[in-house]
PDB file of N, CA and C in Angstrom:
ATOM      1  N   UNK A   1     115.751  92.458 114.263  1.00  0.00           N
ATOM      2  CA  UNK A   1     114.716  93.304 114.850  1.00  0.00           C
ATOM      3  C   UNK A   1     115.284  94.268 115.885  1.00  0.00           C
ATOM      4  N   UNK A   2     114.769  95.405 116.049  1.00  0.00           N
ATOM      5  CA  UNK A   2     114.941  96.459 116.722  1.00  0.00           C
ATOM      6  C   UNK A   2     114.257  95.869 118.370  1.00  0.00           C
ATOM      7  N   UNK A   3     115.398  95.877 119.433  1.00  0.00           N
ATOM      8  CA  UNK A   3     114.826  95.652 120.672  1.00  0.00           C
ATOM      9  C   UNK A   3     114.011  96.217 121.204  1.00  0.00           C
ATOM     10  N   UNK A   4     113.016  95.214 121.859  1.00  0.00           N
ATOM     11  CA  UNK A   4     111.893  95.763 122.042  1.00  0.00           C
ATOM     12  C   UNK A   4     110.745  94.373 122.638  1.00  0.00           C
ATOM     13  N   UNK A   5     109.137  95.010 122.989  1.00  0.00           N
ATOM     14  CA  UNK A   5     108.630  93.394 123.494  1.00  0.00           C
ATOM     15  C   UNK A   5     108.109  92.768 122.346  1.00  0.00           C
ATOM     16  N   UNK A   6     108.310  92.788 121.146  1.00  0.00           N
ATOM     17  CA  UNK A   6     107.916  92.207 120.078  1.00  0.00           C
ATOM     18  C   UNK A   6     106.264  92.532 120.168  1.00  0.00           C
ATOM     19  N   UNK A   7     106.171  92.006 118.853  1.00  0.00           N
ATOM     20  CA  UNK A   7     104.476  91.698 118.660  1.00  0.00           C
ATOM     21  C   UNK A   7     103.615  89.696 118.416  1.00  0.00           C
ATOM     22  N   UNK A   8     103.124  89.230 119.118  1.00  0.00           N
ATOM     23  CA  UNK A   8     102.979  88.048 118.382  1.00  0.00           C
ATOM     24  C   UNK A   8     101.880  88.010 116.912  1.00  0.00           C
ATOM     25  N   UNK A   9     102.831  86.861 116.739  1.00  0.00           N
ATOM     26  CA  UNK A   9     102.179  86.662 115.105  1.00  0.00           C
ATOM     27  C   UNK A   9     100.509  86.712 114.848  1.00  0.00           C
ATOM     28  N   UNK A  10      99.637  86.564 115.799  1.00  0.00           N
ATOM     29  CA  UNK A  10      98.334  86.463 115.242  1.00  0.00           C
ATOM     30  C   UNK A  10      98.095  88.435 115.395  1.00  0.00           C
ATOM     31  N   UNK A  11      98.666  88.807 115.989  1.00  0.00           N
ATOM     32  CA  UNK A  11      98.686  90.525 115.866  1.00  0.00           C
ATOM     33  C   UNK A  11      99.096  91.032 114.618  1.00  0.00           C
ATOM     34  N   UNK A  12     100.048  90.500 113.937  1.00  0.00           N
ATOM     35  CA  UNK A  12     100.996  91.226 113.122  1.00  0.00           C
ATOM     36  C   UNK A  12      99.930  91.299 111.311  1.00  0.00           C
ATOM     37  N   UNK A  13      98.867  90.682 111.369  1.00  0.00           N
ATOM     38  CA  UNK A  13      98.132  90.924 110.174  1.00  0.00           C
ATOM     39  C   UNK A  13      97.085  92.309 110.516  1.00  0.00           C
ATOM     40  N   UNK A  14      96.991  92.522 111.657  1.00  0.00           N
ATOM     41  CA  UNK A  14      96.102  93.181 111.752  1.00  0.00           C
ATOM     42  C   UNK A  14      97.058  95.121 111.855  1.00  0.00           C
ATOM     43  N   UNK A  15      98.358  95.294 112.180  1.00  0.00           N
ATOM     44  CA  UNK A  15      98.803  96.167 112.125  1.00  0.00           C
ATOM     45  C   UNK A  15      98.962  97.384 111.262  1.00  0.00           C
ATOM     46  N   UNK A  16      98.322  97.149 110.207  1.00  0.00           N
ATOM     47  CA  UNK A  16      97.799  97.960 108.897  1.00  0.00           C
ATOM     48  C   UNK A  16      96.703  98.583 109.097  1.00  0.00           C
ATOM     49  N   UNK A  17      95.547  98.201 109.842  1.00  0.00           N
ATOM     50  CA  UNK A  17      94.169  98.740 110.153  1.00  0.00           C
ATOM     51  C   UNK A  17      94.106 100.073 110.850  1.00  0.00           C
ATOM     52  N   UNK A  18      93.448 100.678 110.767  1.00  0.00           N
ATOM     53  CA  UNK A  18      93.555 102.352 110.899  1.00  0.00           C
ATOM     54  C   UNK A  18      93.107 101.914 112.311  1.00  0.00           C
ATOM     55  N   UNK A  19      93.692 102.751 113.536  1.00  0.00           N
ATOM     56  CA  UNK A  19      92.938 102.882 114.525  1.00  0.00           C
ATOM     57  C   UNK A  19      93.264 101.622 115.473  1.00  0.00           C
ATOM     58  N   UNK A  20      93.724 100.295 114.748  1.00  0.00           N
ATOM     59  CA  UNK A  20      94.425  99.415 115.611  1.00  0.00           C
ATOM     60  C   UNK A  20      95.381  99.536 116.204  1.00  0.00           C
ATOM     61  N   UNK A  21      95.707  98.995 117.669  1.00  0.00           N
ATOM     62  CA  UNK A  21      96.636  99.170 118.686  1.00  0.00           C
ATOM     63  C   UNK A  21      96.635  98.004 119.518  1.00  0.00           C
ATOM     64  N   UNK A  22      97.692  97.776 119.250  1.00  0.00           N
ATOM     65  CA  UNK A  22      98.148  96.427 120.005  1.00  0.00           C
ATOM     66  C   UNK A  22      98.022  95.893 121.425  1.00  0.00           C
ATOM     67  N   UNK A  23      98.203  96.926 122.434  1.00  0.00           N
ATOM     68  CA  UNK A  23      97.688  97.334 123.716  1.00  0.00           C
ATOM     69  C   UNK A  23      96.292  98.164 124.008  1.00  0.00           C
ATOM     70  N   UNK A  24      95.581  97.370 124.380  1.00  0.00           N
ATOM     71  CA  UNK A  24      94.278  97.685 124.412  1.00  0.00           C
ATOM     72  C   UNK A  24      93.971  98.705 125.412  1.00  0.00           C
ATOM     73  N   UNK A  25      95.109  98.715 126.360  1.00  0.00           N
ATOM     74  CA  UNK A  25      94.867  99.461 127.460  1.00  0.00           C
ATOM     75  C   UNK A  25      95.616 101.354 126.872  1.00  0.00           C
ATOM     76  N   UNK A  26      95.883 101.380 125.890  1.00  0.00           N
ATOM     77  CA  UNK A  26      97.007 102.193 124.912  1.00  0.00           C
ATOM     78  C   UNK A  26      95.403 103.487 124.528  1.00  0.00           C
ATOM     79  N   UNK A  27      95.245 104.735 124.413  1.00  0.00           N
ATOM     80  CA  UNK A  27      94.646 105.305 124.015  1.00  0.00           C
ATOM     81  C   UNK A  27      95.188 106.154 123.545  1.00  0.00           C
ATOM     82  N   UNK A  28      94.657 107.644 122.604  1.00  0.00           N
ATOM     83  CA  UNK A  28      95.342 108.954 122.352  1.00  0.00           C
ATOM     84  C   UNK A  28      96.132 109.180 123.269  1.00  0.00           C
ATOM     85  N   UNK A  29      95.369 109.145 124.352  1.00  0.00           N
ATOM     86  CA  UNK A  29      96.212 110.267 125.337  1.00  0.00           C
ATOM     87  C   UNK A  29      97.352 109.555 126.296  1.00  0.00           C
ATOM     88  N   UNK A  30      97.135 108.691 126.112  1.00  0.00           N
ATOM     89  CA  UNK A  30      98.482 107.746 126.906  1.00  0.00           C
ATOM     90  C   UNK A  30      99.707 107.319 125.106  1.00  0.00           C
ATOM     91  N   UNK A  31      99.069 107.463 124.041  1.00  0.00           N
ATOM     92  CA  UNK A  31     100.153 107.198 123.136  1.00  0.00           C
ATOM     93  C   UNK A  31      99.794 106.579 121.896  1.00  0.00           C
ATOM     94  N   UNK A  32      99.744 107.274 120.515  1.00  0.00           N
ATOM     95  CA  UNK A  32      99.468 106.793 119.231  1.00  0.00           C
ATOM     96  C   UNK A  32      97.718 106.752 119.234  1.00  0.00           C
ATOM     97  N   UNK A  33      97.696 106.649 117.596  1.00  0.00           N
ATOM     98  CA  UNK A  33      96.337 107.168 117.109  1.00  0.00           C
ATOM     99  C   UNK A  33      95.908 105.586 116.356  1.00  0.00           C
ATOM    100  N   UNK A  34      97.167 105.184 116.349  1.00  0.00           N
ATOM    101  CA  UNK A  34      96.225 103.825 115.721  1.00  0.00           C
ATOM    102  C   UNK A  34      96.455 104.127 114.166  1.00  0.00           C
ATOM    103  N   UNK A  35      97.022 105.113 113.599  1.00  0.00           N
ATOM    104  CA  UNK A  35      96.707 105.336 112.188  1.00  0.00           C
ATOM    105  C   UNK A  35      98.654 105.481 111.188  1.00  0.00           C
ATOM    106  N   UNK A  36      99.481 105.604 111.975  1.00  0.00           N
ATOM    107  CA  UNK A  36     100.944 105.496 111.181  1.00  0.00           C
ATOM    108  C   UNK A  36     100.719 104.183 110.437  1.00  0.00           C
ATOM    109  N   UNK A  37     100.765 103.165 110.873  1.00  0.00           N
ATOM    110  CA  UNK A  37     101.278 101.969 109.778  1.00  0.00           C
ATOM    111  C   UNK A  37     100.204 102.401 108.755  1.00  0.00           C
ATOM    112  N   UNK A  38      99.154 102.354 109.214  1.00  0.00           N
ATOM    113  CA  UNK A  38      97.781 102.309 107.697  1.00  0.00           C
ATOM    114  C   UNK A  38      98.536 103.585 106.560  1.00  0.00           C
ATOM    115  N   UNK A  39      98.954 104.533 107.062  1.00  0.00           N
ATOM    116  CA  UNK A  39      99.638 105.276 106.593  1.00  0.00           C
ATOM    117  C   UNK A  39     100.769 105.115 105.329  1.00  0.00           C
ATOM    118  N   UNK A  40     101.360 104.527 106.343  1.00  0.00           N
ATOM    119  CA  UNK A  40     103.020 103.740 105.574  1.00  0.00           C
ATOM    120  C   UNK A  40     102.424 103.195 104.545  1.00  0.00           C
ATOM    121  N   UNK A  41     101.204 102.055 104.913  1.00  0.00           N
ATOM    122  CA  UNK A  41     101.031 101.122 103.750  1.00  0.00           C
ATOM    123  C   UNK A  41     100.066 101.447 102.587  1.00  0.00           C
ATOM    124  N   UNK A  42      99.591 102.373 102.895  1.00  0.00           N
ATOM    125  CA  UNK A  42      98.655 103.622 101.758  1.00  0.00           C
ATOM    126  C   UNK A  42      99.740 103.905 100.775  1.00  0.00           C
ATOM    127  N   UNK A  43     100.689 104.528 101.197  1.00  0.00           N
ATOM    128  CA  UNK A  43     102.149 104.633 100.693  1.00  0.00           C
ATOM    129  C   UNK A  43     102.864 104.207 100.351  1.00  0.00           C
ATOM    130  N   UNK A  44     102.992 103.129 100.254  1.00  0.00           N
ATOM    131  CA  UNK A  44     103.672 101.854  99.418  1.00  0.00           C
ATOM    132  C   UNK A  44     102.793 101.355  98.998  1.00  0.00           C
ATOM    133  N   UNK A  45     101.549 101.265  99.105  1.00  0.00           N
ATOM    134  CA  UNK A  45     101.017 100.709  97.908  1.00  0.00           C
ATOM    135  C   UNK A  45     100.719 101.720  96.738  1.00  0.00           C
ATOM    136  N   UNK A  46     100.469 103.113  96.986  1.00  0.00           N
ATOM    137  CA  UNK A  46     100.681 104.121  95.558  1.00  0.00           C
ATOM    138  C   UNK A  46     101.707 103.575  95.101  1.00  0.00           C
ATOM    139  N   UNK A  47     103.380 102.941  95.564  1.00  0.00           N
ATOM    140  CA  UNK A  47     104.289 103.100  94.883  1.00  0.00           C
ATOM    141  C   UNK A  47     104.590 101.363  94.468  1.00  0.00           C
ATOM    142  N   UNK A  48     103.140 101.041  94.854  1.00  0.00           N
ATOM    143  CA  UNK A  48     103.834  99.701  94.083  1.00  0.00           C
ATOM    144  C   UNK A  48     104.574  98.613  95.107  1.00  0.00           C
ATOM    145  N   UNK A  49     104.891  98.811  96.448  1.00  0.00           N
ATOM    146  CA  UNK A  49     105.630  98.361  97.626  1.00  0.00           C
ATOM    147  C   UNK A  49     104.705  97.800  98.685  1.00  0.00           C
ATOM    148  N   UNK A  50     105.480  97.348  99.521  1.00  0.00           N
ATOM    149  CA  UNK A  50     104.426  96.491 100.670  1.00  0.00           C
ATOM    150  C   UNK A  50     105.099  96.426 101.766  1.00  0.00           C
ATOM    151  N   UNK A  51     104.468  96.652 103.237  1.00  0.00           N
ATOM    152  CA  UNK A  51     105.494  96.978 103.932  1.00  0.00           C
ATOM    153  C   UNK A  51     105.691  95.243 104.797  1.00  0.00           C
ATOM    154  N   UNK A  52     106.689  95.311 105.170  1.00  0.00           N
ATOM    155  CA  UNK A  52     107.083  93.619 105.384  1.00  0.00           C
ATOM    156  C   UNK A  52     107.485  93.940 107.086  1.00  0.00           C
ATOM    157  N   UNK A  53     106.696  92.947 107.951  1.00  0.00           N
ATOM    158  CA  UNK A  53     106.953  92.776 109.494  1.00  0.00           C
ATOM    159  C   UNK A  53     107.761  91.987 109.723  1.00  0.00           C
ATOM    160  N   UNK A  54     108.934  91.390 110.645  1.00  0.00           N
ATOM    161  CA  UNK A  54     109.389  90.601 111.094  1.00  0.00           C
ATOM    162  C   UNK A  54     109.507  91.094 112.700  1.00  0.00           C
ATOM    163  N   UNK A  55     108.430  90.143 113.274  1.00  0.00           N
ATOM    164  CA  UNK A  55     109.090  90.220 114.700  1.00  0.00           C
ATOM    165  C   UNK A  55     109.123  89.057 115.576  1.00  0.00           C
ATOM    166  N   UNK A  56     109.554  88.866 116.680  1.00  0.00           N
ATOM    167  CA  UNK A  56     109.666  88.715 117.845  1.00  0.00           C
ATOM    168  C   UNK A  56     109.219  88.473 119.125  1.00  0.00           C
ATOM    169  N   UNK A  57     108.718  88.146 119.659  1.00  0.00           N
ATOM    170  CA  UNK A  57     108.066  88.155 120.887  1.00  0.00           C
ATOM    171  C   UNK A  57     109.189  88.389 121.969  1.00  0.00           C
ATOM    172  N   UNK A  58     109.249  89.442 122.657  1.00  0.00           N
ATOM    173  CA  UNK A  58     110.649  89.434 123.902  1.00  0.00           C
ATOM    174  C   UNK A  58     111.942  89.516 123.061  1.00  0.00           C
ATOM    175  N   UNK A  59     111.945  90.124 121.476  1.00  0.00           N
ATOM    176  CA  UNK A  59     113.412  90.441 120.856  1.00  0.00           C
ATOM    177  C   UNK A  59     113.049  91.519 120.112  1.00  0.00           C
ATOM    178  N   UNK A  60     112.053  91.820 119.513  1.00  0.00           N
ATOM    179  CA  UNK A  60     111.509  93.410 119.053  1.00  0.00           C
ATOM    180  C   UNK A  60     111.195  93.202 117.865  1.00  0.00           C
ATOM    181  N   UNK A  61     111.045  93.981 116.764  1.00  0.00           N
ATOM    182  CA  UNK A  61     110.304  94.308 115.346  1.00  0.00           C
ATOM    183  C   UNK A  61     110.660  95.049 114.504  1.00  0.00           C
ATOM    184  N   UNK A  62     111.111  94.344 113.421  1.00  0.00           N
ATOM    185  CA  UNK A  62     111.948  95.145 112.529  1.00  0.00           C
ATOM    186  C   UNK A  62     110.346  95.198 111.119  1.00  0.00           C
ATOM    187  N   UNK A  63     110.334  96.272 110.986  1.00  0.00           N
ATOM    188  CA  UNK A  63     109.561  96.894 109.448  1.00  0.00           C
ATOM    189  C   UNK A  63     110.541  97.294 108.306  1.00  0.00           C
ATOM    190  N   UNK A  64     110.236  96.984 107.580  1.00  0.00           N
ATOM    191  CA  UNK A  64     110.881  97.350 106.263  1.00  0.00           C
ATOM    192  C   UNK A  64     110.366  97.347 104.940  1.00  0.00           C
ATOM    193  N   UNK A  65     110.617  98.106 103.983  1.00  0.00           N
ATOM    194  CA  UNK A  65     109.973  97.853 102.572  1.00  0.00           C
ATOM    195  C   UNK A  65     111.098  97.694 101.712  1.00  0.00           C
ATOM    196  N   UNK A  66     110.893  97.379 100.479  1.00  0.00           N
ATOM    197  CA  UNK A  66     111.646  98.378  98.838  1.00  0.00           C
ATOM    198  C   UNK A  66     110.880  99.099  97.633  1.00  0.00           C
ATOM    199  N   UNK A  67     111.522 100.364  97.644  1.00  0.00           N
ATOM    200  CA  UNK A  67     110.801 100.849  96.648  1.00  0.00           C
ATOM    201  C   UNK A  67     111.466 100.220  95.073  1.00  0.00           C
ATOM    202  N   UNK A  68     110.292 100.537  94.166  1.00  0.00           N
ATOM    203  CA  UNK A  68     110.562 100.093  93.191  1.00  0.00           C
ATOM    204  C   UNK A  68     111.803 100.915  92.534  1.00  0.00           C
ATOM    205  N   UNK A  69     112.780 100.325  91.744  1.00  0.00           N
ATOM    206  CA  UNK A  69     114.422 100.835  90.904  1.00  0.00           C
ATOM    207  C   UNK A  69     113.439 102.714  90.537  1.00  0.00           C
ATOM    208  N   UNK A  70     112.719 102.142  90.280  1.00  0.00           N
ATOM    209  CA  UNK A  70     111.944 103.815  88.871  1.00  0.00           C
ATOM    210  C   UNK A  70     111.806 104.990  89.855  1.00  0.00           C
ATOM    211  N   UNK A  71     111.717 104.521  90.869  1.00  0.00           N
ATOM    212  CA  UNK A  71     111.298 105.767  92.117  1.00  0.00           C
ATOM    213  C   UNK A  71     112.743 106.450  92.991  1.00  0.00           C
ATOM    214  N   UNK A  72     113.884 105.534  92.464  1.00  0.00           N
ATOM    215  CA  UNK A  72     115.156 106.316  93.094  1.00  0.00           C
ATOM    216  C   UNK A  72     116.116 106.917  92.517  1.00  0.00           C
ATOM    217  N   UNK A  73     116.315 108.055  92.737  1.00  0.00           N
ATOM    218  CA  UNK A  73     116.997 108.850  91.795  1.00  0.00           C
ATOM    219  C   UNK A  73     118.120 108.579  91.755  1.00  0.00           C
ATOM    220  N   UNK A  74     118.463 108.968  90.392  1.00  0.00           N
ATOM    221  CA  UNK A  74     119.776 108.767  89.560  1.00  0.00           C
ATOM    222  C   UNK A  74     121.139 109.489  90.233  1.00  0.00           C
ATOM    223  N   UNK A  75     121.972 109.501  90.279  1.00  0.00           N
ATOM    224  CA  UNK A  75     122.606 110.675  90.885  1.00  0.00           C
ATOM    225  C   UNK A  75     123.766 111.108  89.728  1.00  0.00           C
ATOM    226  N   UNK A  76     123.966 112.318  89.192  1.00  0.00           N
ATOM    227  CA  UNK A  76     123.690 112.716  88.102  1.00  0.00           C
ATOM    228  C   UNK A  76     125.340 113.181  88.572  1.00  0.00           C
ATOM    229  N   UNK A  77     126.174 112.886  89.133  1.00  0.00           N
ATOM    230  CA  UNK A  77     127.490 112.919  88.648  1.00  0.00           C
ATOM    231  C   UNK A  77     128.682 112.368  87.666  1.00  0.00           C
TER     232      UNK A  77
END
């Protein structure tokens, strides 16, 4: 995981939801819309993918996916 204050686990299902923010005290104008992850995962799921959390509490949060073999190009040398 990427350092950082982590997220705890009963948070980490809900991080997909449009408009959710982990810090309640967190608004537009102090930082984020609440809407990137819902984003990401709109986006991997057109492609068939799912985005996968691993974090941390006090060691940080690593995100990651895989796209499916059919979606990466060939490289044609």
């Amino acid at each position: 995981p990427a350092p950082g204050p982590g997220i705890a686990a009963e948070q980490s299902p809900r991080l997909t939801e449009r408009f959710y923010r982990v810090e309640k005290a967190r608004s537009r104008q102090t930082g984020g819309s609440g809407l990137g992850l819902a984003i990401v995962k709109h986006a991997l799921n057109h492609h068939e993918s799912r985005l996968e959390i691993d974090s941390s509490p006090g060691k940080g949060t690593r995100f990651s996916f895989v796209l499916p073999e059919r979606l990466i190009a060939k490289n044609s040398d």
